[in-house]
Protein backbone atom coordinates (compact mmCIF):
# COMPACT_ATOMS: atom_id res chain seq x y z
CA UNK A 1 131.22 215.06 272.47
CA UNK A 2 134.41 212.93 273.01
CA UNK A 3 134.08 211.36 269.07
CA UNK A 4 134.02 215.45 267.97
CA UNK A 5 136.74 216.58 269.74
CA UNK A 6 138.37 213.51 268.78
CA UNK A 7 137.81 213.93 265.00
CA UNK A 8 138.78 217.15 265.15
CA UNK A 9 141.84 216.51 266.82
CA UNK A 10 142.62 213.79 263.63
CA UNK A 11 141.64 216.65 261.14
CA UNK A 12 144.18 219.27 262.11
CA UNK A 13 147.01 216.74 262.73
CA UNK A 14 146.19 215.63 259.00
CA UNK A 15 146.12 219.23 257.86
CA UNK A 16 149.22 220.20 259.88
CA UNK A 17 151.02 216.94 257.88
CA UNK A 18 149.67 218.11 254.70
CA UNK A 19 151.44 221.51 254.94
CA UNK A 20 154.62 220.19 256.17
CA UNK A 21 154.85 217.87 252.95
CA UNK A 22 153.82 220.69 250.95
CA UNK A 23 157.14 222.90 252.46
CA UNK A 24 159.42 220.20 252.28
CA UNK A 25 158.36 219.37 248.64
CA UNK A 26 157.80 222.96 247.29
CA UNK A 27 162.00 223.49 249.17
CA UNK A 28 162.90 220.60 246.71
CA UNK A 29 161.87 222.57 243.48
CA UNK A 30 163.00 226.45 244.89
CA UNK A 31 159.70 227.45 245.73
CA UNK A 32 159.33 229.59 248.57
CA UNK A 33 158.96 227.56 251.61
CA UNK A 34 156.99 227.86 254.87
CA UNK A 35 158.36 228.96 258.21
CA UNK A 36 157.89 225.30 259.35
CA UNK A 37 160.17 224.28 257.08
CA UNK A 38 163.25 225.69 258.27
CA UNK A 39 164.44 222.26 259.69
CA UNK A 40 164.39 220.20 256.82
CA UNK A 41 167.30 219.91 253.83
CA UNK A 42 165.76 219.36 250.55
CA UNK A 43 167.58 218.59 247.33
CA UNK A 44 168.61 221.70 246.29
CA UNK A 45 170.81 222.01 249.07
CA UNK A 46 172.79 219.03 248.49
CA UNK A 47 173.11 219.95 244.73
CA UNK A 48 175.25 217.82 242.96
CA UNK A 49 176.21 220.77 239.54
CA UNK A 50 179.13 222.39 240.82
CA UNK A 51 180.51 226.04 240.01
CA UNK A 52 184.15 225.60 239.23
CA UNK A 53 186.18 228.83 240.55
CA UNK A 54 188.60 230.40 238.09
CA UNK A 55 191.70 230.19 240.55
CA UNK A 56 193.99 233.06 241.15
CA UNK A 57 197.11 231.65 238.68
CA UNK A 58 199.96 234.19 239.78
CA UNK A 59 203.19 233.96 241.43
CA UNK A 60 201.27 233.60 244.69
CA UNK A 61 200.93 235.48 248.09
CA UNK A 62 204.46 237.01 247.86
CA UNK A 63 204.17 238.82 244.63
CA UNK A 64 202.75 242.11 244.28
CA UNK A 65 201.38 241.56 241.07
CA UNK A 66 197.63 240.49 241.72
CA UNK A 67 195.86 239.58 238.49
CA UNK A 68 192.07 239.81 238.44
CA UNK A 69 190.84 238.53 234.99
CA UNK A 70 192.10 236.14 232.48
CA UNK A 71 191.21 236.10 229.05
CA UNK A 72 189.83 232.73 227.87
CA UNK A 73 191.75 231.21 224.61
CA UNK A 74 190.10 228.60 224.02
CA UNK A 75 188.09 225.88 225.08
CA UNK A 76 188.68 221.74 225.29
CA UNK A 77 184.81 221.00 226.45
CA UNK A 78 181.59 221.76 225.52
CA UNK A 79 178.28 221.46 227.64
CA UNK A 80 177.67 217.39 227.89
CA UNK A 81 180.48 216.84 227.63
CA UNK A 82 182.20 214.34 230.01
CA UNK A 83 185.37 214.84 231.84
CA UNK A 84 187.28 213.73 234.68
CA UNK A 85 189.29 214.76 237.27
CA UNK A 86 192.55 216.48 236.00
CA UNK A 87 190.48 216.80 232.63
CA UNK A 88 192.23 219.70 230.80
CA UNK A 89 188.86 222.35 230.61
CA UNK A 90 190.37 225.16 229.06
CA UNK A 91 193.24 227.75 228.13
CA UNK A 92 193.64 231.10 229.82
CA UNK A 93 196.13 233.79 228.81
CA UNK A 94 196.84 236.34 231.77
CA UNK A 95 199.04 239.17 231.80
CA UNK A 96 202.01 237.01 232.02
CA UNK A 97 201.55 233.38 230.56
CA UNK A 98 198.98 231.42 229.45
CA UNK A 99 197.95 228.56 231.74
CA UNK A 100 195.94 225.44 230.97
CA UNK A 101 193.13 224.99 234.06
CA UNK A 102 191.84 221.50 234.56
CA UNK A 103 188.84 219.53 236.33
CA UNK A 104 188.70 219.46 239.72
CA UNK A 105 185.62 217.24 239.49
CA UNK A 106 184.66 214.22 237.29
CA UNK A 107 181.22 214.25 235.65
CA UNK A 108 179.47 216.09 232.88
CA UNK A 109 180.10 219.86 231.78
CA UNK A 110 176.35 221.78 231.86
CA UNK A 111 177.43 225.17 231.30
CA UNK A 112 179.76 227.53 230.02
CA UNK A 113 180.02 230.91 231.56
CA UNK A 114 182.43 232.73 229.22
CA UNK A 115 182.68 232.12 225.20
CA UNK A 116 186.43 232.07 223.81
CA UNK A 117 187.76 235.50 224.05
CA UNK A 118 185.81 236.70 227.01
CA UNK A 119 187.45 238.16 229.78
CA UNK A 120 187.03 236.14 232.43
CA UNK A 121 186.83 237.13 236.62
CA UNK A 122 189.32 234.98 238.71
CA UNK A 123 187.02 233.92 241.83
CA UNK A 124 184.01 233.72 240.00
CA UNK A 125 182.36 230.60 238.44
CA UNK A 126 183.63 229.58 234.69
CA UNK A 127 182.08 226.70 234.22
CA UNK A 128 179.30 224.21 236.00
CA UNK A 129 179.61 220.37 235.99
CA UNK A 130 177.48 217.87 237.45
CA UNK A 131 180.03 215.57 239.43
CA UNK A 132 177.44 212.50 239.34
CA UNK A 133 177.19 212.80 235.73
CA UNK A 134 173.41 211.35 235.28
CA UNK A 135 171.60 215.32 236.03
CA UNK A 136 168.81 215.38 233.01
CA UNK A 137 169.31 218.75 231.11
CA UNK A 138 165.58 219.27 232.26
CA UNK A 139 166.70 218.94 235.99
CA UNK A 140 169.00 221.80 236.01
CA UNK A 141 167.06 224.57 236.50
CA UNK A 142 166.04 222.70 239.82
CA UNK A 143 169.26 221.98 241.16
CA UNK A 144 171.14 225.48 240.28
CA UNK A 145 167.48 227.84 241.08
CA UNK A 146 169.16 230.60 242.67
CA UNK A 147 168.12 231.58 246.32
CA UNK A 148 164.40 233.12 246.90
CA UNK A 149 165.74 236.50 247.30
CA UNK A 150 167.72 236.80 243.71
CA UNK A 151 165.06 234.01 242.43
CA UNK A 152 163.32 237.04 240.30
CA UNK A 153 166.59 238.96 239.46
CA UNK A 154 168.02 235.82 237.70
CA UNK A 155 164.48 234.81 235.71
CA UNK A 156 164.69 238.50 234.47
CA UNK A 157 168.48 238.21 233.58
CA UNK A 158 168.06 234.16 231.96
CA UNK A 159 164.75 235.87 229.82
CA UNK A 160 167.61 238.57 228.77
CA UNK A 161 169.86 235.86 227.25
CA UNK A 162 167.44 233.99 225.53
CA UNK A 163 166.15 237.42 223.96
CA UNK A 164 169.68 238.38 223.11
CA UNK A 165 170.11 235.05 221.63
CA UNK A 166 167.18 234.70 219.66
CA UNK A 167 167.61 238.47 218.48
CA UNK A 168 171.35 237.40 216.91
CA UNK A 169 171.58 238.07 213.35
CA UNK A 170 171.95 235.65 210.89
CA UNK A 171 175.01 235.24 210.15
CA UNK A 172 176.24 234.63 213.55
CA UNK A 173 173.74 231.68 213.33
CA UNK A 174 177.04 229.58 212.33
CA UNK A 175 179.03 230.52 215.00
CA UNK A 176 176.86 230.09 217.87
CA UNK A 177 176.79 226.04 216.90
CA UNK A 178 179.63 224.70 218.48
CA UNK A 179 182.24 222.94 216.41
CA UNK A 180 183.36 219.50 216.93
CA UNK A 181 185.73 218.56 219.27
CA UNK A 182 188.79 215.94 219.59
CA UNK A 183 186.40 214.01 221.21
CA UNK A 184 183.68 214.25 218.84
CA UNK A 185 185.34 213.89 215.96
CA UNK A 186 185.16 210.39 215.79
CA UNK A 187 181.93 209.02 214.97
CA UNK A 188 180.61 205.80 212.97
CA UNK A 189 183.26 204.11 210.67
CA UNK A 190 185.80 206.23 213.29
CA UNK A 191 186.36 209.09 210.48
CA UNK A 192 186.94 212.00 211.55
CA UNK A 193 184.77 214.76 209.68
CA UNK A 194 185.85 218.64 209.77
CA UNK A 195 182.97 221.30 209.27
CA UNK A 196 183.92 224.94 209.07
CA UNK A 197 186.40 226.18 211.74
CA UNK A 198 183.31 228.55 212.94
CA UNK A 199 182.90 229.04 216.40
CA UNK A 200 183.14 229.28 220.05
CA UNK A 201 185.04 225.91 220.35
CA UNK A 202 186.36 226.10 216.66
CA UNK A 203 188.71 228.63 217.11
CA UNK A 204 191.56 226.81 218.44
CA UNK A 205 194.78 228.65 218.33
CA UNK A 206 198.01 229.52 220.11
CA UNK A 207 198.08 232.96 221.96
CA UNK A 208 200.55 233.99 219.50
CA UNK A 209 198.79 233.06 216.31
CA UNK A 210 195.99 234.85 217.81
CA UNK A 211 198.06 237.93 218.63
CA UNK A 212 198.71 237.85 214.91
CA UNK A 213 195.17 237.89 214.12
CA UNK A 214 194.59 240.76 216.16
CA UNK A 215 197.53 242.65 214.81
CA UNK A 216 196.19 241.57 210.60
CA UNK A 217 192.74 242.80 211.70
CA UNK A 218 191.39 239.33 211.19
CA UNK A 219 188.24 237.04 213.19
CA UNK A 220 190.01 233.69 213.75
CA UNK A 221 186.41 232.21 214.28
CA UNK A 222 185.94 233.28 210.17
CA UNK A 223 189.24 230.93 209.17
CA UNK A 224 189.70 227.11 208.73
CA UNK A 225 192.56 226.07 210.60
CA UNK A 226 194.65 223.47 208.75
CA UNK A 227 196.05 222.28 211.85
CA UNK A 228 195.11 219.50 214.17
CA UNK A 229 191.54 219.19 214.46
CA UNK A 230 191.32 222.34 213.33
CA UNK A 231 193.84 224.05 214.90
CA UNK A 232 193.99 227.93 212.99
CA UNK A 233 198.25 228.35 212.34
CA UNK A 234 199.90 231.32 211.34
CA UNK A 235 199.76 230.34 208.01
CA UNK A 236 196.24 230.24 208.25
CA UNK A 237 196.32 233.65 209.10
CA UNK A 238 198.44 235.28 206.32
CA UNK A 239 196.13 233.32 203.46
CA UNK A 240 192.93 234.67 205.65
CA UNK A 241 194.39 238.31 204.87
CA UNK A 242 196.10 237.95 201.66
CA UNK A 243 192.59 236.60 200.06
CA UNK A 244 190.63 239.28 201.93
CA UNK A 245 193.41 242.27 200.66
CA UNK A 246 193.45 240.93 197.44
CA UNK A 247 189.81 241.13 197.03
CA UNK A 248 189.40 244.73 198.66
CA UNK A 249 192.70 245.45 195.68
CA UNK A 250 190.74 244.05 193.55
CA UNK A 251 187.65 245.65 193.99
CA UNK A 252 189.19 248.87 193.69
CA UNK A 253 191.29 248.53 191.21
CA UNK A 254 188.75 246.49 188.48
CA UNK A 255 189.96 243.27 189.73
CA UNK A 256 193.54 243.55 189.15
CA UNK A 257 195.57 241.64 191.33
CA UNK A 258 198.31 242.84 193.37
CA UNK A 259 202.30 242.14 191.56
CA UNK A 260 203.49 240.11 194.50
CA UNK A 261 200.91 237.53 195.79
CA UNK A 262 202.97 235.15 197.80
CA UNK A 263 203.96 238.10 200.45
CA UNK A 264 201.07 239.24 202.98
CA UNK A 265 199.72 242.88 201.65
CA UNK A 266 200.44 245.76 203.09
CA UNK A 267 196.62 247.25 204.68
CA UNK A 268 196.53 250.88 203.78
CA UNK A 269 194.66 253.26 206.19
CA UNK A 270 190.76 254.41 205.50
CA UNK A 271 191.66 258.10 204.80
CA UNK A 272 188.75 260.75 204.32
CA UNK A 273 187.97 263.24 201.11
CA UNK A 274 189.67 266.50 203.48
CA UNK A 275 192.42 263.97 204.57
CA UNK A 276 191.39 264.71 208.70
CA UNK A 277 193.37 263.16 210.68
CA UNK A 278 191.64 259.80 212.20
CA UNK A 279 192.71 258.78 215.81
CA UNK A 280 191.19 254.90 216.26
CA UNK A 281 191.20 253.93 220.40
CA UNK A 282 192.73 250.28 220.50
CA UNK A 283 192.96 248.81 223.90
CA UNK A 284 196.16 247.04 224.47
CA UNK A 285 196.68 243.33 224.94
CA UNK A 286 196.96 241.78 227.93
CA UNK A 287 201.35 241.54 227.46
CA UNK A 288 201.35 245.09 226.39
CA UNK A 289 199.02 246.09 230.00
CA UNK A 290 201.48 244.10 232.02
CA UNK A 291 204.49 245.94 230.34
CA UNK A 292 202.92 249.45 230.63
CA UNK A 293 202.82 248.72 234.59
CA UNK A 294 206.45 246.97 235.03
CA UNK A 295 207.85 249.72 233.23
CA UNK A 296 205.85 252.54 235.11
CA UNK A 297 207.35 251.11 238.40
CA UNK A 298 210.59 250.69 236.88
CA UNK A 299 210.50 254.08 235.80
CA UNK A 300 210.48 255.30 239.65
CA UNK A 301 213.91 253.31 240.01
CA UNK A 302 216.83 256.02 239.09
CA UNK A 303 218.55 254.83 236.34
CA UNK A 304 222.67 255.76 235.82
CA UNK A 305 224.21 254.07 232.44
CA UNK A 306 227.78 252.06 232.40
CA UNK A 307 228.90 250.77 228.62
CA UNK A 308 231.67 249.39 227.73
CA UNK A 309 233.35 247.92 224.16
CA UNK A 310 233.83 244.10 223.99
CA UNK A 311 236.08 242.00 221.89
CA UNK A 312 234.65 238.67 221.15
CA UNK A 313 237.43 237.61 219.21
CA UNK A 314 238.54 234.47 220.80
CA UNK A 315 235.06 233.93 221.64
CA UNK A 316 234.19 233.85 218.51
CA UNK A 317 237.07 231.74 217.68
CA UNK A 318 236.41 229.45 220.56
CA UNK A 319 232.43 229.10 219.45
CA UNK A 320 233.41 228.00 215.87
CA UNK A 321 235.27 225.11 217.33
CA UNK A 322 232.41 224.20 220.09
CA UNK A 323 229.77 224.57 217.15
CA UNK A 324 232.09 221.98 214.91
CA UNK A 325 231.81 219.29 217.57
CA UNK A 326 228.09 219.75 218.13
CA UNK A 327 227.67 219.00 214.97
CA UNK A 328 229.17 215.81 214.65
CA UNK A 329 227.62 214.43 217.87
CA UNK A 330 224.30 215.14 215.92
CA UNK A 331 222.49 215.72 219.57
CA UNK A 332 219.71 217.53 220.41
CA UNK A 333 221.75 221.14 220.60
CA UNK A 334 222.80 221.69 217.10
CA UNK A 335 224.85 224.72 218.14
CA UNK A 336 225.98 227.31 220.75
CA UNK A 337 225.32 230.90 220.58
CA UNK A 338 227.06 234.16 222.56
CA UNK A 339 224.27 234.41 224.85
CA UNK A 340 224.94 231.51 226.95
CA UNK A 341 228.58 232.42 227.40
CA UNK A 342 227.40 235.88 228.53
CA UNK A 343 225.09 234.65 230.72
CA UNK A 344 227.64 232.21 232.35
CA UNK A 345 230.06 235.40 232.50
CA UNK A 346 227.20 237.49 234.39
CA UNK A 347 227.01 234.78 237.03
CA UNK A 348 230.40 234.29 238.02
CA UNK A 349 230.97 238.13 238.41
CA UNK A 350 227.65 238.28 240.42
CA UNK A 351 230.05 235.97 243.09
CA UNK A 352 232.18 238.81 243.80
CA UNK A 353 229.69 241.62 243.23
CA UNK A 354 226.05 239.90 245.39
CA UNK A 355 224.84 243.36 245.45
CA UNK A 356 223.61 243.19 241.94
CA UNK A 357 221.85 240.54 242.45
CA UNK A 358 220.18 241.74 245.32
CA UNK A 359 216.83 243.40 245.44
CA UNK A 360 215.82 246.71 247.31
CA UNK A 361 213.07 246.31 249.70
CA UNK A 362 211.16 248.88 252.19
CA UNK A 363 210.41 247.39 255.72
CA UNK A 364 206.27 247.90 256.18
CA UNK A 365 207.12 248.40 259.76
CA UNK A 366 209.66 250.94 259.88
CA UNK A 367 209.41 251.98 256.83
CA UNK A 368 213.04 251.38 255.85
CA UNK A 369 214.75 250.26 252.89
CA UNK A 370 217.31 247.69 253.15
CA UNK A 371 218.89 245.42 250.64
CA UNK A 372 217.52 241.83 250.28
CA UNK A 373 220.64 239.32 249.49
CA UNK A 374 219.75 236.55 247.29
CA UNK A 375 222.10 233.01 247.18
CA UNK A 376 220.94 231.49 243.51
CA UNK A 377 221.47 233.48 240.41
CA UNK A 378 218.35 233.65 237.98
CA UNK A 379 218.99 235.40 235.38
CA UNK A 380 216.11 236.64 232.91
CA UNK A 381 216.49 236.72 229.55
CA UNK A 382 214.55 239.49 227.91
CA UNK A 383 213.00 237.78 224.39
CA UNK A 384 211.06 239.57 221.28
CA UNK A 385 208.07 236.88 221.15
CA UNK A 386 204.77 237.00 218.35
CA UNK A 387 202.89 238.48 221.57
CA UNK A 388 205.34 241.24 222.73
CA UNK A 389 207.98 241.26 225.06
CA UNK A 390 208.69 238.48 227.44
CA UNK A 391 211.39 237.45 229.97
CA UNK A 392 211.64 233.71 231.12
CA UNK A 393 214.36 232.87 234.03
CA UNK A 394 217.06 230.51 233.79
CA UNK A 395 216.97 229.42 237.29
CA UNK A 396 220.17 229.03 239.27
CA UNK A 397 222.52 229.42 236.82
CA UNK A 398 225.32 229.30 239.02
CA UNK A 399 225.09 225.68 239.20
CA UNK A 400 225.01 225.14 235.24
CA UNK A 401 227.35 224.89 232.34
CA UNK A 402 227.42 226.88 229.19
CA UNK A 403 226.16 223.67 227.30
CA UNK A 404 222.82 223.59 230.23
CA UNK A 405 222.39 227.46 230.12
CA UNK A 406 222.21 226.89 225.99
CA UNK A 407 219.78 223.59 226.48
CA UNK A 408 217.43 225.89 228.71
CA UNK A 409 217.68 228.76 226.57
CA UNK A 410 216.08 226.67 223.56
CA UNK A 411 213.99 225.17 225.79
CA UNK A 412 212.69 228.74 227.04
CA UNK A 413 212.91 230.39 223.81
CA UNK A 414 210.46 227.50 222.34
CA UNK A 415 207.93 228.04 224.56
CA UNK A 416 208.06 231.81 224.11
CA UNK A 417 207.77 231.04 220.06
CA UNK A 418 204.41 229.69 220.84
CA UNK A 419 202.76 231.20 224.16
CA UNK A 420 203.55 228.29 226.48
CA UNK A 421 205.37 230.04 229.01
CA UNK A 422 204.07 229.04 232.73
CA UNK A 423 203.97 231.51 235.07
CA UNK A 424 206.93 229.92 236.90
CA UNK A 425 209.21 229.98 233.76
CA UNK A 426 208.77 234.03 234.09
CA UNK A 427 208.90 234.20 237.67
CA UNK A 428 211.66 234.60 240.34
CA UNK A 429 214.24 236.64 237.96
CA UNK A 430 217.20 238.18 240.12
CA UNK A 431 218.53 239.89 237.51
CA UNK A 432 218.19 240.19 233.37
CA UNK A 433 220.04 240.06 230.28
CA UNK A 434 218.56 241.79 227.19
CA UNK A 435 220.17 240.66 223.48
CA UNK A 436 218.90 243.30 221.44
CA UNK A 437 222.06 242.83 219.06
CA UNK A 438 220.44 239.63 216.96
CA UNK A 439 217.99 242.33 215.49
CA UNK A 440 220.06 245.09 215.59
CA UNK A 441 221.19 248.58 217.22
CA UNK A 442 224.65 249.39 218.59
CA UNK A 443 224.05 250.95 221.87
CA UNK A 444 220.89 250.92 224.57
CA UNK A 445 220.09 252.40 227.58
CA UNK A 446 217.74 249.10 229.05
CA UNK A 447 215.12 249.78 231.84
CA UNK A 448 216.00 247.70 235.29
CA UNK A 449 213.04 244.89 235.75
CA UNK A 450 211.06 245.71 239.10
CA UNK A 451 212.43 243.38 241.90
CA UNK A 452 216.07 244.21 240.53
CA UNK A 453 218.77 246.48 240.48
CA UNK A 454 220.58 245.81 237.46
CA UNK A 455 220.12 244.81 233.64
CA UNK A 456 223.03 244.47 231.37
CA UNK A 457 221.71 245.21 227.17
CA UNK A 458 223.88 243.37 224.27
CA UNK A 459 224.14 245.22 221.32
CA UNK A 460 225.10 244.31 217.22
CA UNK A 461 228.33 242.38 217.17
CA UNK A 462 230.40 244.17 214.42
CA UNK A 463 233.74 243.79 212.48
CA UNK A 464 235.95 246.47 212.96
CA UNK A 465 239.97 246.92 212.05
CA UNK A 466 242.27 246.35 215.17
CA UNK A 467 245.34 245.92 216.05
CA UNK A 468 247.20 242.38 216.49
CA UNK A 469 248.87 242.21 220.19
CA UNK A 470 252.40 242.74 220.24
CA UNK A 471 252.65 243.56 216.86
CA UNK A 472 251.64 246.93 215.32
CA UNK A 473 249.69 244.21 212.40
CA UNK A 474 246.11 244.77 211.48
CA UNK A 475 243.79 242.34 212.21
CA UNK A 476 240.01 241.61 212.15
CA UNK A 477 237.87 242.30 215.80
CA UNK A 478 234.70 241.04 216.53
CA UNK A 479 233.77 244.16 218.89
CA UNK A 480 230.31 244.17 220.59
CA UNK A 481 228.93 246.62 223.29
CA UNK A 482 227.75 246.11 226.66
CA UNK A 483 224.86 248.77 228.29
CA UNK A 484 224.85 248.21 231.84
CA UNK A 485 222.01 250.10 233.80
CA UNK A 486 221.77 250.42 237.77
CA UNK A 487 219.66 250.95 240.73
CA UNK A 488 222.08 253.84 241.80
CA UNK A 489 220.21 254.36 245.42
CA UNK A 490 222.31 251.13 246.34
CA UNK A 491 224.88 251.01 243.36
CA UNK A 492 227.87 252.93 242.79
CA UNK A 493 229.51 253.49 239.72
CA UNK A 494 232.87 252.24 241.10
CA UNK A 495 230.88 248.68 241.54
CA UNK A 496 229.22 248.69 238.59
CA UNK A 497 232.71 249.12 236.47
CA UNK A 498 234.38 246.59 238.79
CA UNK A 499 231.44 244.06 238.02
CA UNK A 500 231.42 245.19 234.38
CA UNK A 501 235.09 244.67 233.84
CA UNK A 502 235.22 241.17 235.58
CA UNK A 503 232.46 240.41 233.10
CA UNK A 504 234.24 241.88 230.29
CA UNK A 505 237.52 239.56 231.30
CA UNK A 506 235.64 236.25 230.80
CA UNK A 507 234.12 237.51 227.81
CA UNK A 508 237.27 238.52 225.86
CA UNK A 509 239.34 235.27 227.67
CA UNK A 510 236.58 232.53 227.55
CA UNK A 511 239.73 229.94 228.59
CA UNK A 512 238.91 231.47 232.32
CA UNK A 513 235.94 230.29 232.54
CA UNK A 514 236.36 226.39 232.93
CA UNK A 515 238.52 227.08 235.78
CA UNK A 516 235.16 228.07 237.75
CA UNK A 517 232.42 225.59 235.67
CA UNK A 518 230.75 223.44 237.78
C-alpha cells in the first residue's frame, strides 16, 4: 500500500513538472500560457528588437503649435542594416523644417514601418532594431509576437500585407527592391555601382527638389539622380519633365518637337470636347498647411497700416563703398545688401519703442490680457524658398553688427535654398521683416506673425527725380517704401509713426548708426 501511494505521489509530481516546462516554454515562443505560469519571465519579455518612437520635434512644451505627423523624406537605412548610436536613420519634413532623427540604439535595423513619403505618427514606432545585433531574421516573429489578446488581429493584418504585396503589379516590382545605399555601394574591387534611382531608399532628395517634383507633376522614384549616390537634383527634375512633355508634344503633334528645348515646357491642362470646367482636389503641402493656420490666427489680430517713403540715397552711396572693400578682402561675404542695414535700423528703434517687440498674452487664470516684454531682439526675416514661404530668426540682433546680421542672413538664406532649416532657426521670432521689393511690388499691407505685434514690409527700391538739399538742383533718389502693420489692441498710431520715423532716420543717415554698433 505504502509503494502505491508512494508511486503515485512520484507520478503527479512528474506530471505537475511536465506542465510547468510546457508553460514556461510555450511563454518563450507567444503561445498561450497556463495559469501556473504567471511567475515566470520568458524571452519574449526581455526582447532585445526595439520600437524606436518618432519623437515630438517642435518648439517644445511652450509653443502652441503641436505637430502630430511628419512626412518621411527619405531614408539612410534599410532592414539589416547596421547602425549605431547617433546613426543618422532618416529625414523628416514637418510643418516647419525638416529634421534629421538618429539612433538611439546600436545594432541592426529589422523593420521599416513607413516607406519614403508616408506620413508618419509622432509617438508611434518608425522603425525596429535589434540592439544586440545577432537576432536571426527567422527569430523575429518570436521576439516581436504581439500579446495573446491582439495575437489573431496582427496574423490577420501581417496575411494582409503579404497579400497586398504579392498582389502589386508589375511594374512596381522595381521599386519595391530597395536601392543601394552609401553603405552598400562599395563592394569587391571597392567600385561603386549605380542601378536605377528606383525606389523606397533610391529616392534621395532635398525637400525642395521634391517640392519641385510635386509642383512638375513628376514621381522622383521614376528619375536617376545625378547627384551623390544618387541623389535626384533639380536638374534632374526639369530633364525628367522636359523628356516626358516633349514626348506627349510629340505624340500629338506627329513627333514634332517643341521650338525651344533647353527651357522646361509649359504643361497645358486636360480640357474636355464641351470645354466643362474641371475642378482637381490637391491637398496642400505640409508649408502651405502650416501657413493656412498662422495666417488664420493672424487674421483674428486687428490689423491698422503705417507707410512711409524712404530715401536710400546715402545708403546706397554708403553700400557701394562697403561692397568695394569686401571685395578686395576676398572673404567669405562677397557683399552687403539693404536688408541687413534695415534690420540693424529695426533694432535700435525697438530700444526706445519695447512695445513692438512685445507679445500680447491672455492670463489662463484670469483671463486677462497683458503685454509680455521681451529683452533680446529676434527679428524674422520672411524668405520666398522652392517649398513656400519661410521665416528663419536672426537671434539677438541687438548684440550684432551689420557685417554679423549679413553673415547670418546668408547663412539662413542657404539653408532655406535647400530645406535645412531646424526648427530652432524658425523659432523664437519677436518680430519680422518681409523684403518683398527684390521681386517686386511698390506697396504691401503684410500680415503680423502670431506671437507678435508688428511686421514692417520693404517694397521695390526705385529711381525717382528729387531735389538736391539746399539747392533747388535736380538730382537722382533712390526712394523705397516702408509698410508697417500693427497689433492696434496695444499699439497706437502715434507709436507706430514715432518708431517708424526713428527707423526711417537711420535709414536715410546710415552715419548714425555706428554711434550705437556694438
Amino acid at each position: 500500500m505504502f509503494l502505491q501511494q508512494s508511486s503515485r505521489a512520484v507520478r503527479r509530481q512528474w506530471h505537475l513538472y511536465k506542465r510547468l516546462n510546457q508553460a514556461v516554454v510555450c511563454g518563450a515562443y507567444g503561445q498561450h500560457q497556463h495559469p501556473w505560469a504567471k511567475g515566470f519571465h520568458s524571452t519574449r519579455q526581455m526582447r532585445v528588437v526595439k520600437p524606436v518612437l518618432l519623437a515630438d520635434i517642435g518648439e517644445g512644451r511652450s509653443s502652441s503649435v503641436c505637430i502630430v505627423e511628419c512626412e518621411i523624406i527619405q531614408w539612410f537605412v534599410e532592414p539589416e542594416a547596421r547602425v549605431e548610436e547617433f546613426s543618422p536613420l532618416c529625414e523628416v519634413q514637418s510643418d516647419k523644417a525638416s529634421v534629421e532623427i538618429t539612433s538611439r540604439f546600436s545594432g541592426v535595423v529589422k523593420k521599416l514601418h513607413y516607406e519614403a513619403g508616408d506620413m508618419a505618427k509622432v509617438g508611434k514606432p518608425f522603425v525596429d532594431i535589434d540592439i544586440q545585433g545577432d537576432a536571426k531574421k527567422e527569430d523575429l516573429e518570436a521576439l516581436t509576437v504581439p500579446e495573446p489578446s491582439r495575437r489573431e488581429e496582427a496574423g490577420a493584418s501581417l496575411q494582409l500585407d503579404e497579400e497586398l504585396k504579392a498582389g502589386r503589379p508589375s511594374e512596381d516590382q522595381n521599386a519595391a527592391a530597395p536601392a543601394p545605399t552609401e553603405a552598400s555601394l562599395i563592394k569587391g574591387n571597392g567600385q561603386a555601382r549605380l542601378s536605377k534611382n528606383n525606389g523606397t531608399y533610391g529616392s534621395l532628395a532635398t525637400p525642395a527638389v521634391r517640392h519641385l517634383s510635386k509642383e512638375l507633376t513628376v514621381d522622383i522614384t521614376e528619375i536617376r539622380g545625378t547627384g551623390k549616390d544618387g541623389r535626384v537634383l533639380k536638374e534632374d527634375v526639369y530633364k525628367f519633365a522636359e523628356d516626358r512633355d516633349t514626348s506627349r508634344i510629340s505624340s500629338a503633334a506627329g513627333g514634332a518637337a517643341p521650338s525651344n528645348p533647353a527651357s522646361p515646357a509649359f504643361s497645358y491642362p486636360q480640357t474636355t470636347a464641351d470645354n466643362a470646367q474641371i475642378e482637381t482636389p490637391t491637398p496642400l503641402t505640409n508649408v502651405q498647411a502650416q501657413m493656412f493656420k498662422a495666417m488664420t490666427r493672424s487674421l483674428s489680430i486687428p490689423h491698422f497700416i503705417y507707410a512711409d517713403e524712404i530715401d536710400f540715397s546715402r545708403l546706397h552711396s554708403l553700400r557701394g563703398r562697403l561692397n568695394a572693400t569686401l571685395a578686395k578682402e576676398k572673404g567669405d561675404l562677397a557683399k552687403v545688401s539693404y536688408l541687413p542695414f534695415i534690420i540693424k535700423a529695426v533694432s535700435m528703434a525697438l530700444y526706445q519703442y519695447p512695445i513692438l517687440n512685445a507679445r500680447v498674452d491672455v492670463d489662463s487664470d484670469t483671463d486677462k490680457p497683458n503685454l509680455v516684454m521681451r529683452s533680446q531682439h529676434n527679428i524674422g526675416i520672411a524668405m520666398d524658398t522652392p517649398a513656400g514661404l519661410l521665416v528663419p530668426v536672426l537671434k539677438n540682433v541687438g548684440s550684432m553688427n551689420v557685417y554679423s546680421i549679413a553673415a547670418e542672413l546668408a547663412r539662413l538664406q542657404s539653408l532655406a535654398t535647400t530645406g535645412k532649416l531646424s526648427v530652432l532657426d524658425l523659432s523664437g521670432g519677436t518680430i519680422t521683416v518681409s523684403n518683398i521689393g527684390n521681386i517686386g511690388g511698390t506697396y504691401l499691407a503684410p500680415v503680423i506673425v502670431d506671437k507678435a505685434v508688428a511686421i514692417l514690409g520693404v517694397g521695390r527700391m526705385r529711381e525717382v527725380p528729387g531735389f538736391d538739399d539746399g539747392s533747388d538742383a535736380v538730382v537722382r533718389r533712390q526712394i523705397c517704401n516702408f509698410s508697417w502693420s500693427a497689433d492696434h489692441r496695444v499699439v497706437d498710431g502715434a507709436t507706430m509713426a514715432r518708431a517708424a520715423e526713428v527707423v526711417r532716420r537711420l535709414v536715410e543717415q546710415p552715419d548714425q548708426m555706428i554711434l550705437h554698433l556694438r
